[in-house]
C-alpha atoms as a PDB file:
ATOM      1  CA  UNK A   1       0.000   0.000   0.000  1.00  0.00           C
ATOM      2  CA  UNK A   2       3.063   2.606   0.590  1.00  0.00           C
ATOM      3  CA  UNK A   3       4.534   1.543  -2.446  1.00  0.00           C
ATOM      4  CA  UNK A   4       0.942   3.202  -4.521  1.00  0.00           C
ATOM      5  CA  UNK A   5       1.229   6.542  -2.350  1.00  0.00           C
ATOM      6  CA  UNK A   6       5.334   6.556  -2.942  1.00  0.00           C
ATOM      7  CA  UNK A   7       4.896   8.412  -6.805  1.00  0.00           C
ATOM      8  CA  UNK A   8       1.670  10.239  -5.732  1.00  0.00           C
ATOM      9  CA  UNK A   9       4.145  11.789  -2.221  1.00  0.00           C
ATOM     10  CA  UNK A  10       6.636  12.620  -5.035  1.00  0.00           C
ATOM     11  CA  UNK A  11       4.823  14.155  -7.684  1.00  0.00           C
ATOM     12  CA  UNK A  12       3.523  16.338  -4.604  1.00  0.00           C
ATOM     13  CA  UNK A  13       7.246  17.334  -3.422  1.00  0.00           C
ATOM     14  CA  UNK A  14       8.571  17.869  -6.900  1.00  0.00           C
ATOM     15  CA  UNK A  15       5.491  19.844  -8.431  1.00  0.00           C
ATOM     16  CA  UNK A  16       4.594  22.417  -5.754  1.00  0.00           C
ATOM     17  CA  UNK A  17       2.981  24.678  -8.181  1.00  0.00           C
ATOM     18  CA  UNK A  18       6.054  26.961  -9.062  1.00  0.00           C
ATOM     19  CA  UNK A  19       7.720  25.811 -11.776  1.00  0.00           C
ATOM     20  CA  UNK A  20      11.597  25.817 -11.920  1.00  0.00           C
ATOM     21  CA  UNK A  21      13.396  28.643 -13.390  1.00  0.00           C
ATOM     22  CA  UNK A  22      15.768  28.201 -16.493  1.00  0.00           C
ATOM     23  CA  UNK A  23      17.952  30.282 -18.085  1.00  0.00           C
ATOM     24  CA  UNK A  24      15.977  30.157 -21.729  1.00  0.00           C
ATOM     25  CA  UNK A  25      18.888  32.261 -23.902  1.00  0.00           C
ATOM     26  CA  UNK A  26      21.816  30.962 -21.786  1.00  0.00           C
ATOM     27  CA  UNK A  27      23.178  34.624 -20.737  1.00  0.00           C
ATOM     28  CA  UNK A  28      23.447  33.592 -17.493  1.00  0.00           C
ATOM     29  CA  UNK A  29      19.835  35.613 -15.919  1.00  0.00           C
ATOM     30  CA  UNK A  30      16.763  33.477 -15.286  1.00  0.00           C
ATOM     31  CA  UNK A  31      13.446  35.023 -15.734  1.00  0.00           C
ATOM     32  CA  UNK A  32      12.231  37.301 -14.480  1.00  0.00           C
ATOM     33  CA  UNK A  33      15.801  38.901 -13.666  1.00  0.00           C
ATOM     34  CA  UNK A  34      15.904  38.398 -17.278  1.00  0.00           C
ATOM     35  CA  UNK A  35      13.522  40.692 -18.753  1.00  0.00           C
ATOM     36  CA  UNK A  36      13.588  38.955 -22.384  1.00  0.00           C
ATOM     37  CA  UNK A  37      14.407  35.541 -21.458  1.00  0.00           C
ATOM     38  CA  UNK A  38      14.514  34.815 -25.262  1.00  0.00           C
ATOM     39  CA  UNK A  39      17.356  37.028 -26.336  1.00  0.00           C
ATOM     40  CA  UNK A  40      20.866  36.122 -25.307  1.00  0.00           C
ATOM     41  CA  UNK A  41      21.412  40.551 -26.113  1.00  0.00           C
ATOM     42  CA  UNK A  42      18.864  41.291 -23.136  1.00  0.00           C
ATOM     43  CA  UNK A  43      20.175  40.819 -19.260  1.00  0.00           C
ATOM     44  CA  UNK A  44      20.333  43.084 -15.997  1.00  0.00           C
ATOM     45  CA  UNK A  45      24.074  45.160 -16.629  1.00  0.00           C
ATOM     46  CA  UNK A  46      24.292  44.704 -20.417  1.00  0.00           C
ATOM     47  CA  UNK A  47      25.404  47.875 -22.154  1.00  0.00           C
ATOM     48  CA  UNK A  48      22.811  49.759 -24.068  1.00  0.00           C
ATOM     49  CA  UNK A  49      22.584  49.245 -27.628  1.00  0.00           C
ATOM     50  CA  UNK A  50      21.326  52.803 -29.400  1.00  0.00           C
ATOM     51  CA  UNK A  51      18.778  52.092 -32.130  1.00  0.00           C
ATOM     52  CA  UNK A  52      18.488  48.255 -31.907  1.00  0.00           C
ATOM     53  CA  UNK A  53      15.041  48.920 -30.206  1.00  0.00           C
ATOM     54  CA  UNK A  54      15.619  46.632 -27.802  1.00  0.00           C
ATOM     55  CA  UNK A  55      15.828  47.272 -23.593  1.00  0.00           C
ATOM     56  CA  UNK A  56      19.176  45.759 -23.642  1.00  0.00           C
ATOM     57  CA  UNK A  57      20.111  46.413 -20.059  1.00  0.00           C
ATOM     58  CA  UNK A  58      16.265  45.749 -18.875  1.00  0.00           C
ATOM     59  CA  UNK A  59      16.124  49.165 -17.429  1.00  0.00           C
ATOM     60  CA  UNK A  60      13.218  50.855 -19.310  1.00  0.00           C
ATOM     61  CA  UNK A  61      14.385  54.376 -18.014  1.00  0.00           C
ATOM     62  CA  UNK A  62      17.535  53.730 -19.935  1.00  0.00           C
ATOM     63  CA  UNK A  63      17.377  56.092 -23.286  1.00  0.00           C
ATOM     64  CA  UNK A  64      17.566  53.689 -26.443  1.00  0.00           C
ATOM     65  CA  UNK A  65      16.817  55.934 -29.254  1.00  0.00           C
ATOM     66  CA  UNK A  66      19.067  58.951 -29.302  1.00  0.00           C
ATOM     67  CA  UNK A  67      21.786  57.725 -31.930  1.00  0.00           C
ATOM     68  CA  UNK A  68      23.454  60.952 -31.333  1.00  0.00           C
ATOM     69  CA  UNK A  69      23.793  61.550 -28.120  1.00  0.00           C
ATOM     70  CA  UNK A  70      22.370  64.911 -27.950  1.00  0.00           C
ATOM     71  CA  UNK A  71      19.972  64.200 -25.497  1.00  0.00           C
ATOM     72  CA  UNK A  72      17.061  64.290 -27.587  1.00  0.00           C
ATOM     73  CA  UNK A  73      15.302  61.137 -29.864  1.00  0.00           C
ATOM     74  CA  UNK A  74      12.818  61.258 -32.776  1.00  0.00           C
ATOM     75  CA  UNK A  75      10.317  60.835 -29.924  1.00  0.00           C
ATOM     76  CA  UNK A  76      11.206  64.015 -28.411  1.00  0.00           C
ATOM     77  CA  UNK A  77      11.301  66.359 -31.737  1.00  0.00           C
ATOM     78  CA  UNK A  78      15.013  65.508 -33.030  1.00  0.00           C
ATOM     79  CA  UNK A  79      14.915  66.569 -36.300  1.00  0.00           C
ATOM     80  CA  UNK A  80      18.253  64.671 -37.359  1.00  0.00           C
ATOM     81  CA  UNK A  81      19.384  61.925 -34.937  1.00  0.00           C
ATOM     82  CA  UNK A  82      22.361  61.575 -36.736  1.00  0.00           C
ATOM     83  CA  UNK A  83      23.907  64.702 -35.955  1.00  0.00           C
ATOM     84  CA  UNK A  84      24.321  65.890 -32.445  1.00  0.00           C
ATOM     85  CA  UNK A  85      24.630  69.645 -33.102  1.00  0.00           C
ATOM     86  CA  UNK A  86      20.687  69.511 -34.244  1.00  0.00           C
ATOM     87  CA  UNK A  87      17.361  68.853 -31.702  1.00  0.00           C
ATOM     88  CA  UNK A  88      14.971  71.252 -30.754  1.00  0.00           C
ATOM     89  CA  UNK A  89      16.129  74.253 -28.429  1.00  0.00           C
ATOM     90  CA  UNK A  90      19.553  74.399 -30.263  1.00  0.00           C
ATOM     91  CA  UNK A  91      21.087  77.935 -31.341  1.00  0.00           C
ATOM     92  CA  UNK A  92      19.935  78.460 -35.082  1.00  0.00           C
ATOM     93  CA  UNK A  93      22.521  79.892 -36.916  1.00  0.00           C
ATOM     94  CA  UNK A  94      19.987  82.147 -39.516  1.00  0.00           C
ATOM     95  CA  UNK A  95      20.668  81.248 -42.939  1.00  0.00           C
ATOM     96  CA  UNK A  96      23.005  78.342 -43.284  1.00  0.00           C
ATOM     97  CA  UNK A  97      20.762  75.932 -45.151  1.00  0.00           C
ATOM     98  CA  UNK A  98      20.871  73.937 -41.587  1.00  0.00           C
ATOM     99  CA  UNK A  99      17.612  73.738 -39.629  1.00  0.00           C
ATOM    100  CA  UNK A 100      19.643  73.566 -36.018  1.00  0.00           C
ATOM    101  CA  UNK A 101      17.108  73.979 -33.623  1.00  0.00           C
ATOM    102  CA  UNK A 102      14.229  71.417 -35.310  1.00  0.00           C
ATOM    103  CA  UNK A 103      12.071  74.551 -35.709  1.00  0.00           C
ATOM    104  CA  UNK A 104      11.229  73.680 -39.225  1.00  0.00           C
ATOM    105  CA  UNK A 105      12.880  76.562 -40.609  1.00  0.00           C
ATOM    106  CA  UNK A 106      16.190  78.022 -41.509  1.00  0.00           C
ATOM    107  CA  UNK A 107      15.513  81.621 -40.558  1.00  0.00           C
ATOM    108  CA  UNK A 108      15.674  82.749 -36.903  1.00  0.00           C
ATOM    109  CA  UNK A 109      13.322  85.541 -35.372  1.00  0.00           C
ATOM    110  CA  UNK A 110      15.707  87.556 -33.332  1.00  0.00           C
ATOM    111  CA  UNK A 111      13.257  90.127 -31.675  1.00  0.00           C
ATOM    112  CA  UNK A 112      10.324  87.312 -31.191  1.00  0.00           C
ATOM    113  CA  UNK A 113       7.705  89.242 -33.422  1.00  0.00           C
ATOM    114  CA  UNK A 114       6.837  85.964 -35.393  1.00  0.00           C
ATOM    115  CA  UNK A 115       8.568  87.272 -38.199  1.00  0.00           C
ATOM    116  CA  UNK A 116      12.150  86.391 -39.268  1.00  0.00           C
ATOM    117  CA  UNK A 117      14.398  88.473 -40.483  1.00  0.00           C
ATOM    118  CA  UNK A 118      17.706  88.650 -42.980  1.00  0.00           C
ATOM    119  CA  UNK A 119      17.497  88.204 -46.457  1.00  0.00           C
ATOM    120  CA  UNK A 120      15.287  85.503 -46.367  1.00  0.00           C
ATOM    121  CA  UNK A 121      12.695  86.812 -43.931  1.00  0.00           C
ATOM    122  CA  UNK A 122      10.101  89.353 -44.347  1.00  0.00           C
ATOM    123  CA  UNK A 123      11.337  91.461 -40.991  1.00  0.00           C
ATOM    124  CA  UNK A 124      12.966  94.457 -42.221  1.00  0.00           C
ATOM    125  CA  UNK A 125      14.693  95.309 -38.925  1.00  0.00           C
ATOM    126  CA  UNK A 126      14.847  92.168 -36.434  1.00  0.00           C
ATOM    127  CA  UNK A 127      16.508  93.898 -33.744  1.00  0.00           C
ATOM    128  CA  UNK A 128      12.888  95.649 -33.084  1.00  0.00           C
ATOM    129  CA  UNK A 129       9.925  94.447 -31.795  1.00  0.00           C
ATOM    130  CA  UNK A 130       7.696  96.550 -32.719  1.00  0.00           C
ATOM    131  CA  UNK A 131       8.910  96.780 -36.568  1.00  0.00           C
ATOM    132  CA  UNK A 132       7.452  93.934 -38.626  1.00  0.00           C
ATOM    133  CA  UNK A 133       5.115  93.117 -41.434  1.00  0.00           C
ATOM    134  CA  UNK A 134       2.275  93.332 -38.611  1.00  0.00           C
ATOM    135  CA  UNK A 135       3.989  96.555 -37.505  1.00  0.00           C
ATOM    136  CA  UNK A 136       1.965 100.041 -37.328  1.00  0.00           C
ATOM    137  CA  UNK A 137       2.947 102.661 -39.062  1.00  0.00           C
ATOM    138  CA  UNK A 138       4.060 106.100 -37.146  1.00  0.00           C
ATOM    139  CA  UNK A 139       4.349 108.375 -40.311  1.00  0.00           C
ATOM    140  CA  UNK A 140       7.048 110.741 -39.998  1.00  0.00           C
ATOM    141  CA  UNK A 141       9.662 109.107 -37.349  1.00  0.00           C
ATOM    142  CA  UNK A 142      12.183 107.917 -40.406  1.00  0.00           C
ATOM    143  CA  UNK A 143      11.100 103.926 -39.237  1.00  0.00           C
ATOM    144  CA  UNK A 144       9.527 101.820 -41.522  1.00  0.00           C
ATOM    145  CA  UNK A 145       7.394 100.646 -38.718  1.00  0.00           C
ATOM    146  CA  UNK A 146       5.476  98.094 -41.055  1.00  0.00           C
ATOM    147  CA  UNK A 147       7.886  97.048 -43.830  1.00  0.00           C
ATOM    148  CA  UNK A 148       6.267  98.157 -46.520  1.00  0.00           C
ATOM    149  CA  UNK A 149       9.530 100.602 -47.411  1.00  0.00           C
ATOM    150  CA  UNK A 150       8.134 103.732 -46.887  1.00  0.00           C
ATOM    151  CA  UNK A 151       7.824 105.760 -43.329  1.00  0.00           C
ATOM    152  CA  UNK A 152       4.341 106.616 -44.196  1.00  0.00           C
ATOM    153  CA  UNK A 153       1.798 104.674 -46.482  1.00  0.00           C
ATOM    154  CA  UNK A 154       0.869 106.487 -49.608  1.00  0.00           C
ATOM    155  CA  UNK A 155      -1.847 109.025 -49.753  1.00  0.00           C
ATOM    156  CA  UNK A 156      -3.695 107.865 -52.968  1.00  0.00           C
ATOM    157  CA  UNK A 157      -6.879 109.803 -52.607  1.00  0.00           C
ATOM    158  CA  UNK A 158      -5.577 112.537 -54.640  1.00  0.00           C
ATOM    159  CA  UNK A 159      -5.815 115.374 -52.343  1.00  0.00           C
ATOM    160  CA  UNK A 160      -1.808 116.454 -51.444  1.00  0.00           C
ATOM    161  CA  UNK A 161      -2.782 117.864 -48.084  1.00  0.00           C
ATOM    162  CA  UNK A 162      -5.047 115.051 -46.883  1.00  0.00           C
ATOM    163  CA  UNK A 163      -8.058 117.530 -46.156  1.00  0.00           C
ATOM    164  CA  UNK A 164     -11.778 117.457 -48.119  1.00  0.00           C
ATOM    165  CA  UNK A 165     -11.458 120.299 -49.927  1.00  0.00           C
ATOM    166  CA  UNK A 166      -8.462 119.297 -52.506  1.00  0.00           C
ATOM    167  CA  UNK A 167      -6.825 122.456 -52.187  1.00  0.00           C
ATOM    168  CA  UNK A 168      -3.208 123.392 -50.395  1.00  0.00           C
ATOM    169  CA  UNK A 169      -4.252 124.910 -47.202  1.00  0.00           C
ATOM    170  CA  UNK A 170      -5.056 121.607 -45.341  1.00  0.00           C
ATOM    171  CA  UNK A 171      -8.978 123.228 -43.766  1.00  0.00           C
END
């Protein structure tokens, strides 16, 4: 009669419900250490691979997608993850053919009017605020307040002295 309840007091000893852990890819890190026991390339202390897209070091806070080092990834705006002197926030330099700062443009807006200047931008004098396409006009100060190239828009009514009359003594 012991010899029918031997197996069944074994199978109870060796299967206790939790199953033995293996080492499925060999690196040396059972799961769950191992965080992709299927890839020998993923374990606890394994250097980060940029770009492979994998959590090589099974730290998820662990950047894997800035290939240039610059801090920022395609995730975060970089416009050229190949080239560390480009992500968003970096200095533009205005007219080099090089978008540095990810802004989608070229041209930099120096006085923060929303209007860029140089000779590719429609500001006429980017060191001023308050002189842009959008600027108003203060006839008579020798700015060209709103960049149309003139201090003063034209009078085209006809009248030189701007009074109902059309004669020269401005009543």
């Amino acid at each position: 009669m012991i010899r029918r309840w031997l197996p069944l007091a074994w199978w109870l000893v060796a299967c206790n419900g939790a199953a033995p852990l293996t080492d499925l890819d060999g690196d040396g890190f059972e799961a769950p250490v191992d965080c992709d026991d299927r890839a020998p390339n993923v374990r606890p202390g394994l250097a980060e691979i940029v770009g492979d897209g994998l959590d090589n070091d099974c730290d998820p806070s662990t950047r894997d997608d800035d290939l240039d080092g610059d801090g920022f990834g395609r995730r975060d705006g970089d416009c050229d993850d190949r080239d560390p002197m480009r992500f968003p926030g970096a200095e533009e330099v205005p007219h080099d053919g090089v978008d540095q700062d990810c802004s989608g443009s070229d041209l930099e807006d120096v006085d923060g009017d929303g209007f860029a200047g140089g000779a590719d931008g429609d500001d006429c004098d980017d060191t001023r605020i308050d002189v842009s396409p959008a600027g108003i006009e203060r006839c008579d100060d020798g700015i060209d307040q709103d960049c149309d190239g003139t201090d003063c828009p034209l009078d085209t009514g006809g009248d030189a002295d701007s009074d109902a009359d059309s004669d020269t003594d401005a009543d």
